[in-house]
N, C-alpha and C. Protein backbone atom coordinates (compact mmCIF):
# COMPACT_ATOMS: atom_id res chain seq x y z
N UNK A 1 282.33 38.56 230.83
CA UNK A 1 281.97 39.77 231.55
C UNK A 1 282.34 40.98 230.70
N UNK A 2 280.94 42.23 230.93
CA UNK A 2 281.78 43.29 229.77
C UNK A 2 282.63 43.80 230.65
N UNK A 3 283.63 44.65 229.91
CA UNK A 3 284.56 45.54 230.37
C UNK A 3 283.95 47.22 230.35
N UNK A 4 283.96 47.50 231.66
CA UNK A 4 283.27 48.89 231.77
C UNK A 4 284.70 50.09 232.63
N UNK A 5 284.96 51.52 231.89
CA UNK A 5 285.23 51.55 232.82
C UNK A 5 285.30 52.14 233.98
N UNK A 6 286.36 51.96 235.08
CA UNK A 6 286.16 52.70 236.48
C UNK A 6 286.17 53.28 237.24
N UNK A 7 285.79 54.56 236.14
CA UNK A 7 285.13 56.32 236.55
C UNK A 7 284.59 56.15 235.34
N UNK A 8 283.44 57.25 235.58
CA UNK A 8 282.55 58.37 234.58
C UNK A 8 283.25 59.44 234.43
N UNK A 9 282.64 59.97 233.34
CA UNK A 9 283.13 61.71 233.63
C UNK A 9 282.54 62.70 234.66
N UNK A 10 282.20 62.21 234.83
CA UNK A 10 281.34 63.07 236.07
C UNK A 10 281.99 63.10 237.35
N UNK A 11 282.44 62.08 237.63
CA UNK A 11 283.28 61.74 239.07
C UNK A 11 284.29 62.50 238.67
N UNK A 12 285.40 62.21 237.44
CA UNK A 12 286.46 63.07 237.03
C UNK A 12 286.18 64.27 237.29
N UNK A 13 285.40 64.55 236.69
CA UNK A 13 285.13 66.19 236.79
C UNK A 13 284.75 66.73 238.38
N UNK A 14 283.85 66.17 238.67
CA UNK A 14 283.59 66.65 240.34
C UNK A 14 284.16 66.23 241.59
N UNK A 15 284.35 65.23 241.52
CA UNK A 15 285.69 64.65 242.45
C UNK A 15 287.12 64.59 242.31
N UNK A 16 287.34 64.46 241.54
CA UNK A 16 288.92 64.32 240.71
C UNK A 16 289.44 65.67 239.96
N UNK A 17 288.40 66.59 240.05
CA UNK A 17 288.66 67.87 239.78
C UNK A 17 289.69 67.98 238.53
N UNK A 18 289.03 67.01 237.27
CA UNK A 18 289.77 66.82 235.90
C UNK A 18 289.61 67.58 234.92
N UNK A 19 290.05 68.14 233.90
CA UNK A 19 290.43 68.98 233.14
C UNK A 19 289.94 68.69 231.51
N UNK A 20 290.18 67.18 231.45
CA UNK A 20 290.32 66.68 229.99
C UNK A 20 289.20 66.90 229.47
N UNK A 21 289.28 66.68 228.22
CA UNK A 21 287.55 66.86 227.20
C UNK A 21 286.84 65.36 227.24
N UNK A 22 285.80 65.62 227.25
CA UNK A 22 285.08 64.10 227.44
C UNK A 22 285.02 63.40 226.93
N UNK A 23 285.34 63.45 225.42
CA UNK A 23 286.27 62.16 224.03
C UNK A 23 287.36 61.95 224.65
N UNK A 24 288.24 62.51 224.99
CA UNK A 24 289.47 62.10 225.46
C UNK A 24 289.56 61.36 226.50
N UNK A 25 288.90 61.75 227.32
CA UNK A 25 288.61 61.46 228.83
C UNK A 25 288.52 59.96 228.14
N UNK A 26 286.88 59.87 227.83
CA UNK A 26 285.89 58.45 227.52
C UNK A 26 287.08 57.56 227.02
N UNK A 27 287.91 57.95 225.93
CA UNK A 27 288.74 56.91 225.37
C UNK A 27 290.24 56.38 225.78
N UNK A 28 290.44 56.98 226.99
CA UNK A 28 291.69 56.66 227.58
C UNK A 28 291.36 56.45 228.77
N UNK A 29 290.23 56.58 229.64
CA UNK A 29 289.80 55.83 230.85
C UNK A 29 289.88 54.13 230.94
N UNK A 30 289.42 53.87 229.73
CA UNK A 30 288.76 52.63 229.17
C UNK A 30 290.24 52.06 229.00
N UNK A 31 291.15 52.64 228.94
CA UNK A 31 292.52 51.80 228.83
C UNK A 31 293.12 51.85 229.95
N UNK A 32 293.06 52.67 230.79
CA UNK A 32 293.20 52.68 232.17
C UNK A 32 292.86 51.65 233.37
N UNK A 33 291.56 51.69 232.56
CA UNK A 33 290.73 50.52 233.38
C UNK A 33 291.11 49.38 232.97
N UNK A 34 291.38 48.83 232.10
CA UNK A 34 292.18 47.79 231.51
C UNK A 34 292.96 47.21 232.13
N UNK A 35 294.39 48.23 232.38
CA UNK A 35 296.06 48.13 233.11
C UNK A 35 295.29 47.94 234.16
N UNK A 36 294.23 48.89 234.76
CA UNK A 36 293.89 48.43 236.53
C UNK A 36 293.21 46.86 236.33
N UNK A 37 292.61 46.76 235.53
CA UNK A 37 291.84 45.39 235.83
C UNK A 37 293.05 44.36 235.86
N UNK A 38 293.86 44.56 234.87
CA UNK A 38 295.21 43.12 234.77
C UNK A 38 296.11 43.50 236.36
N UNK A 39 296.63 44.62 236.83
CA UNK A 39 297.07 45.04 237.71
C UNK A 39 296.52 44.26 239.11
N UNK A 40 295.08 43.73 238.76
CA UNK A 40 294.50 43.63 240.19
C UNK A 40 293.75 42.30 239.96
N UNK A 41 294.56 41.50 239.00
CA UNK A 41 294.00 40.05 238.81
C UNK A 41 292.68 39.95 239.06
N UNK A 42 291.71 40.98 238.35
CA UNK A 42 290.57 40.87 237.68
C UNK A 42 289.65 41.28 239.44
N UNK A 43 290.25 41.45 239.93
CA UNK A 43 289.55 41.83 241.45
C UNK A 43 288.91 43.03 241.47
N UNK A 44 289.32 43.97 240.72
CA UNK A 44 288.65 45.17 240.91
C UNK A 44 287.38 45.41 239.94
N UNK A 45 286.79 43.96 239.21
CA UNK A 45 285.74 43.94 238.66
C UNK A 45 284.73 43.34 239.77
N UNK A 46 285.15 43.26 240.90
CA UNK A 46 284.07 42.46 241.94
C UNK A 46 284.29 43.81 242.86
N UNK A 47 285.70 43.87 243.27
CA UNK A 47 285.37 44.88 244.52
C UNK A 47 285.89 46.19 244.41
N UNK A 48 285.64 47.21 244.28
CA UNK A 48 285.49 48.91 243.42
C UNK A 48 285.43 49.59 244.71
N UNK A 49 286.73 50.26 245.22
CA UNK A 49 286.21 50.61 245.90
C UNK A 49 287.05 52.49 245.87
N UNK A 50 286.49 53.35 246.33
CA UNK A 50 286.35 54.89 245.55
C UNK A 50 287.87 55.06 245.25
N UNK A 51 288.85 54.54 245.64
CA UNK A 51 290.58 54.62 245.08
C UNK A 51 290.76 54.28 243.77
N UNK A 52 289.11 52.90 243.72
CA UNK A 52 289.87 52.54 242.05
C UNK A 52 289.94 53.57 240.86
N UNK A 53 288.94 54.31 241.29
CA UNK A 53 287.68 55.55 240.61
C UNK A 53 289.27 56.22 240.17
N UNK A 54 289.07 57.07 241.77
CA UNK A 54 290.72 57.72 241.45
C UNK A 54 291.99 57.03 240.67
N UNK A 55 292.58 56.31 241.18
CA UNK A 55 293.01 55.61 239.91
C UNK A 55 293.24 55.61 238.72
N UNK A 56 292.05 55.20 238.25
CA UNK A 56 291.57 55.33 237.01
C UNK A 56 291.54 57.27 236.94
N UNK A 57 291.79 57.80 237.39
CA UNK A 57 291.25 59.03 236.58
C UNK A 57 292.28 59.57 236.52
N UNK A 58 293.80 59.32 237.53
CA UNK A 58 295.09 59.64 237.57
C UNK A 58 296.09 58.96 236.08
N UNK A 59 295.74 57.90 236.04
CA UNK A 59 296.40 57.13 234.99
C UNK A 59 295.83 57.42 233.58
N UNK A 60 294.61 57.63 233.59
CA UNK A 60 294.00 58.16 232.31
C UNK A 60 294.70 59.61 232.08
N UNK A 61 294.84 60.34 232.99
CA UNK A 61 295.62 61.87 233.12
C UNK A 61 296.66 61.62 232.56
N UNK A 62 297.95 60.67 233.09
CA UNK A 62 299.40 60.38 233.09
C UNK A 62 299.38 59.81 231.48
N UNK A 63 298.21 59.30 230.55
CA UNK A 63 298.53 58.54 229.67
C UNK A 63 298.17 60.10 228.40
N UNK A 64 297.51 60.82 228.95
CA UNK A 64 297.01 61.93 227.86
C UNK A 64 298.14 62.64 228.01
N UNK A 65 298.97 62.80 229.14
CA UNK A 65 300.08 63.67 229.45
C UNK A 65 301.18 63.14 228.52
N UNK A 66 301.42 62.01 228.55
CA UNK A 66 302.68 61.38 228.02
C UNK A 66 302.17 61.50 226.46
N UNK A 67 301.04 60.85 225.93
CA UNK A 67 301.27 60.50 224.72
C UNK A 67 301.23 61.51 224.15
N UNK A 68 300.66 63.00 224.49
CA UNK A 68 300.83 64.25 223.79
C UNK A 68 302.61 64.74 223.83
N UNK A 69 303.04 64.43 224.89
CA UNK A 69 304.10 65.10 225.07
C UNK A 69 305.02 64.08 224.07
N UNK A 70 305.00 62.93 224.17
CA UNK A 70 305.68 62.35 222.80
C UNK A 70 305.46 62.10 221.58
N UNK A 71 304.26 62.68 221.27
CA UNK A 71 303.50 63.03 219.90
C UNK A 71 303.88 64.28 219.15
N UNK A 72 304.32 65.34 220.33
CA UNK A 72 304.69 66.34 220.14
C UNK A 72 305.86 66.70 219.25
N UNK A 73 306.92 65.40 220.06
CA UNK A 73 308.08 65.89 219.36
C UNK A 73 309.30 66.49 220.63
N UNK A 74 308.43 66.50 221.49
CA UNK A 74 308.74 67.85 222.56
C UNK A 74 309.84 66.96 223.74
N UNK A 75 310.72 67.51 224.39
CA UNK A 75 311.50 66.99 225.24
C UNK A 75 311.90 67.63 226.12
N UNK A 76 311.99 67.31 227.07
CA UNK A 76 312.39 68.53 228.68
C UNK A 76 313.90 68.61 228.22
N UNK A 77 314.29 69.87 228.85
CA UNK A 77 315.85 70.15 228.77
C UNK A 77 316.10 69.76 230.00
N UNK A 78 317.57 69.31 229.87
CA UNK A 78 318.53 68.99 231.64
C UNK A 78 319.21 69.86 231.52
N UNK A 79 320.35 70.31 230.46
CA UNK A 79 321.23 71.50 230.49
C UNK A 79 321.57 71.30 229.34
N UNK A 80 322.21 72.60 229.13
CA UNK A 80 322.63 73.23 228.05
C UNK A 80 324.21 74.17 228.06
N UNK A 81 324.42 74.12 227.03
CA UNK A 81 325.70 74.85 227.56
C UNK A 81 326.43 75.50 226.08
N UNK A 82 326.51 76.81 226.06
CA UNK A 82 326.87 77.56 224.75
C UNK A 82 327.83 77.36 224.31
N UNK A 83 329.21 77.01 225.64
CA UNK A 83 330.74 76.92 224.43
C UNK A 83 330.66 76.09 223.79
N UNK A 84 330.55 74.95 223.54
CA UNK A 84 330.47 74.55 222.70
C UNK A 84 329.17 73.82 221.92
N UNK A 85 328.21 74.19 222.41
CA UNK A 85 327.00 74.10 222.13
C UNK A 85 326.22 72.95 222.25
N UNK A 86 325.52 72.42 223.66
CA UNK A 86 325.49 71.28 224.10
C UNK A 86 324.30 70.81 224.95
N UNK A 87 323.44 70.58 224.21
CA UNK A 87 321.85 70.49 224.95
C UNK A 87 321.53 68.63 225.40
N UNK A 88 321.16 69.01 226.96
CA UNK A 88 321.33 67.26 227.24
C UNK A 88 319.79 67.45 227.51
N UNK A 89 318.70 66.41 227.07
CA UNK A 89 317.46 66.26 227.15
C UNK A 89 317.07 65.05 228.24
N UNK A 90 316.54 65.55 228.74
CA UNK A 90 315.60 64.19 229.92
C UNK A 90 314.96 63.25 229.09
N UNK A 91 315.23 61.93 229.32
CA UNK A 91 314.56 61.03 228.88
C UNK A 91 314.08 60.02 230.17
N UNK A 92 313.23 59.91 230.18
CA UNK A 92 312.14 59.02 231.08
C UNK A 92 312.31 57.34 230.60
N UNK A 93 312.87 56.84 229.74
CA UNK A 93 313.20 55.61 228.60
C UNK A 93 314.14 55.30 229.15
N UNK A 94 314.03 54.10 229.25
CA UNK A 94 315.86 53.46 230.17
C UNK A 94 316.10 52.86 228.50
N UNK A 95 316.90 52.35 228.83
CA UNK A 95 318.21 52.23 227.17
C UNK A 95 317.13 51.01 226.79
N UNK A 96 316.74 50.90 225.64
CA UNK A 96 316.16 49.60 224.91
C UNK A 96 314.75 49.76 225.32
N UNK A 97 314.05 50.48 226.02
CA UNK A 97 312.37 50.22 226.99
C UNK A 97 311.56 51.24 225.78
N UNK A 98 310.74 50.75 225.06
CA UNK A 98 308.90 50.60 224.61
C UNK A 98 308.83 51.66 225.41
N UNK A 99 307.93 52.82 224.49
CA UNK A 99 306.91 53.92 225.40
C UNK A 99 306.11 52.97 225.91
N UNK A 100 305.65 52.23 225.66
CA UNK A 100 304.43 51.17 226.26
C UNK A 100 305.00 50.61 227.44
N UNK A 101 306.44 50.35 227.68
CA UNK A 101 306.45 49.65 228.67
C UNK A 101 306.90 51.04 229.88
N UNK A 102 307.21 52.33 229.29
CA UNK A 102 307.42 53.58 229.87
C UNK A 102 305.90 53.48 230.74
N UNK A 103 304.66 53.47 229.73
CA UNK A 103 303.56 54.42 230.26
C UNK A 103 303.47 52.88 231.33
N UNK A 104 303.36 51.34 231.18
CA UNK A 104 303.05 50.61 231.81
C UNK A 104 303.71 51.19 233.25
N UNK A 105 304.81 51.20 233.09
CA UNK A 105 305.75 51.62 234.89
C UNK A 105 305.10 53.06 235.09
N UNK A 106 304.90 53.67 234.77
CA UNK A 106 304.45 55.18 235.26
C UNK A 106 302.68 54.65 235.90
N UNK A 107 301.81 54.12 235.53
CA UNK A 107 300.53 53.49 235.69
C UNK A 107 300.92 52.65 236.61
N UNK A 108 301.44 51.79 236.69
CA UNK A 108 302.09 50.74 238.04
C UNK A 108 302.10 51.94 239.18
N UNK A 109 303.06 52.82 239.08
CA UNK A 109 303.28 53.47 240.34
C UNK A 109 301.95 54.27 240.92
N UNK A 110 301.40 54.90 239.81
CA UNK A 110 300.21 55.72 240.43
C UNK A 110 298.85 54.48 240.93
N UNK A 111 299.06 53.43 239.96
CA UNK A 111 297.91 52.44 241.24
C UNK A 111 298.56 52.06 242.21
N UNK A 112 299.84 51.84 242.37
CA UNK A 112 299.70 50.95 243.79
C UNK A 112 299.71 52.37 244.68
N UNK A 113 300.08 53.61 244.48
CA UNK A 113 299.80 54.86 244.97
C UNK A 113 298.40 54.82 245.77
N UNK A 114 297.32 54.67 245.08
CA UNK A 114 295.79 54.87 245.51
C UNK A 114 295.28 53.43 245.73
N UNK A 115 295.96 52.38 245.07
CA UNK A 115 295.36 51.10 245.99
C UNK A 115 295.99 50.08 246.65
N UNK A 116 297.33 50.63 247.53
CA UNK A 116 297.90 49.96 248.65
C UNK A 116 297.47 49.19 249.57
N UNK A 117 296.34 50.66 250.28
CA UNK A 117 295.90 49.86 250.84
C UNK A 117 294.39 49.05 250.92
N UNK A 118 293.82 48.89 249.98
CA UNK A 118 292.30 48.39 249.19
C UNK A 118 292.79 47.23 249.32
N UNK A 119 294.07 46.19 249.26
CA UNK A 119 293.68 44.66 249.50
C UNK A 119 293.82 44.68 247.89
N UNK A 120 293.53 45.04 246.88
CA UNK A 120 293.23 44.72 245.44
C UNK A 120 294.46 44.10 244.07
N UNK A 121 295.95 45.21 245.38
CA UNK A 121 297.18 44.45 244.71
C UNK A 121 297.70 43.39 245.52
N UNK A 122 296.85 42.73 246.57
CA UNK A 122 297.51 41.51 246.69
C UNK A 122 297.55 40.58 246.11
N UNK A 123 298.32 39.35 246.25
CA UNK A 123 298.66 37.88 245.40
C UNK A 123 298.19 37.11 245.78
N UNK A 124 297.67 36.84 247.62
CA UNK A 124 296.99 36.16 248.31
C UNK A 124 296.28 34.95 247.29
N UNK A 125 296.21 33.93 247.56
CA UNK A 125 294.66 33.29 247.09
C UNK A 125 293.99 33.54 247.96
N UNK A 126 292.72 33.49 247.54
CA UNK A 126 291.70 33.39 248.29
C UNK A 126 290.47 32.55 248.74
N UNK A 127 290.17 32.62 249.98
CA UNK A 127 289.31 31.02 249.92
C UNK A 127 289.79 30.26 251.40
N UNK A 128 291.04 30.36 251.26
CA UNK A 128 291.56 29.83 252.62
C UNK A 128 291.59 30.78 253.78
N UNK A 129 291.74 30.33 255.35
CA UNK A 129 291.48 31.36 256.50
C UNK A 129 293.01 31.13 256.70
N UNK A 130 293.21 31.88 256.95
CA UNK A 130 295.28 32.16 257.25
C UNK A 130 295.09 32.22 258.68
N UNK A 131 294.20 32.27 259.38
CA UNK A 131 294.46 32.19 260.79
C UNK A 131 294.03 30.63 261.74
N UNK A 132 292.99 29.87 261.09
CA UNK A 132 292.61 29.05 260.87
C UNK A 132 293.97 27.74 261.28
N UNK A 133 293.80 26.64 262.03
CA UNK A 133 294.93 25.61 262.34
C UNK A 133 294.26 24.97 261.34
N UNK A 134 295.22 23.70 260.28
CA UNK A 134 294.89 23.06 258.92
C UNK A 134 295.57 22.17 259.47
N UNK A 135 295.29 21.49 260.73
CA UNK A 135 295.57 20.22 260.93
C UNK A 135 295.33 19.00 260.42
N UNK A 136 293.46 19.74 260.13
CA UNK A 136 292.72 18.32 259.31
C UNK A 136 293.56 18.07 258.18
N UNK A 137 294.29 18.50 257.36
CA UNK A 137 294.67 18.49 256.15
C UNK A 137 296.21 17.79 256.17
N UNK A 138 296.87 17.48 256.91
CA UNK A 138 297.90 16.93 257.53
C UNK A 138 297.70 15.69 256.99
């Protein structure tokens, strides 16, 4: 199956009321859609439904946000302090953690954010009726 992904720019832009340039956009959606497709054990290539869109257009945001801001160089201040001259910087990185596995947990939170309740992060199998008595099978 190809991998397509799940927003356009167009939805970004008119629904999602997005900002980014449309190279940027185009090439970090497509990785977005990716994390959502593994995120949703390949379910959200059958069932799409307008959260994934969003989704995808939040996490594509969160990934242009981060990788500029650590491309940059750039780091939030926590405090500072002149006597003896003492600048403590925010780090988002727990001790030993991959930007990759940074941007993975930041993308985790904003899908299950918009697809809680879509059914799409469940584990369920599917196929069987859960309400259904499975006596025969006894």
């Amino acid at each position: 199956m190809k991998m397509f992904p799940y927003a356009d720019y167009e939805f970004y832009v008119e629904k999602a009321y997005g900002k980014l340039d449309r190279d940027i956009f185009e090439k970090e959606v497509l990785e977005a859609s990716f994390y959502l497709r593994y995120m949703t054990l390949g379910k959200s290539d059958v069932v799409q439904p307008e959260e994934l869109r969003y989704a995808a257009c939040a996490i594509t945001e969160m990934y242009v946000r981060e990788k500029n801001h650590l491309t940059s160089g750039g780091a939030r201040k926590k405090s500072e302090n002149n006597d003896g001259y003492s600048v403590t910087f925010v780090t988002e990185l727990k001790d030993g953690e991959a930007i990759e596995e940074l941007l993975a947990r930041k993308a985790d939170q904003i899908a299950r954010k918009y697809l809680i309740r879509t059914g799409l992060l469940s584990r369920k199998v599917q196929g069987v009726h859960d309400n259904q008595c499975r006596y025969h099978t006894l």
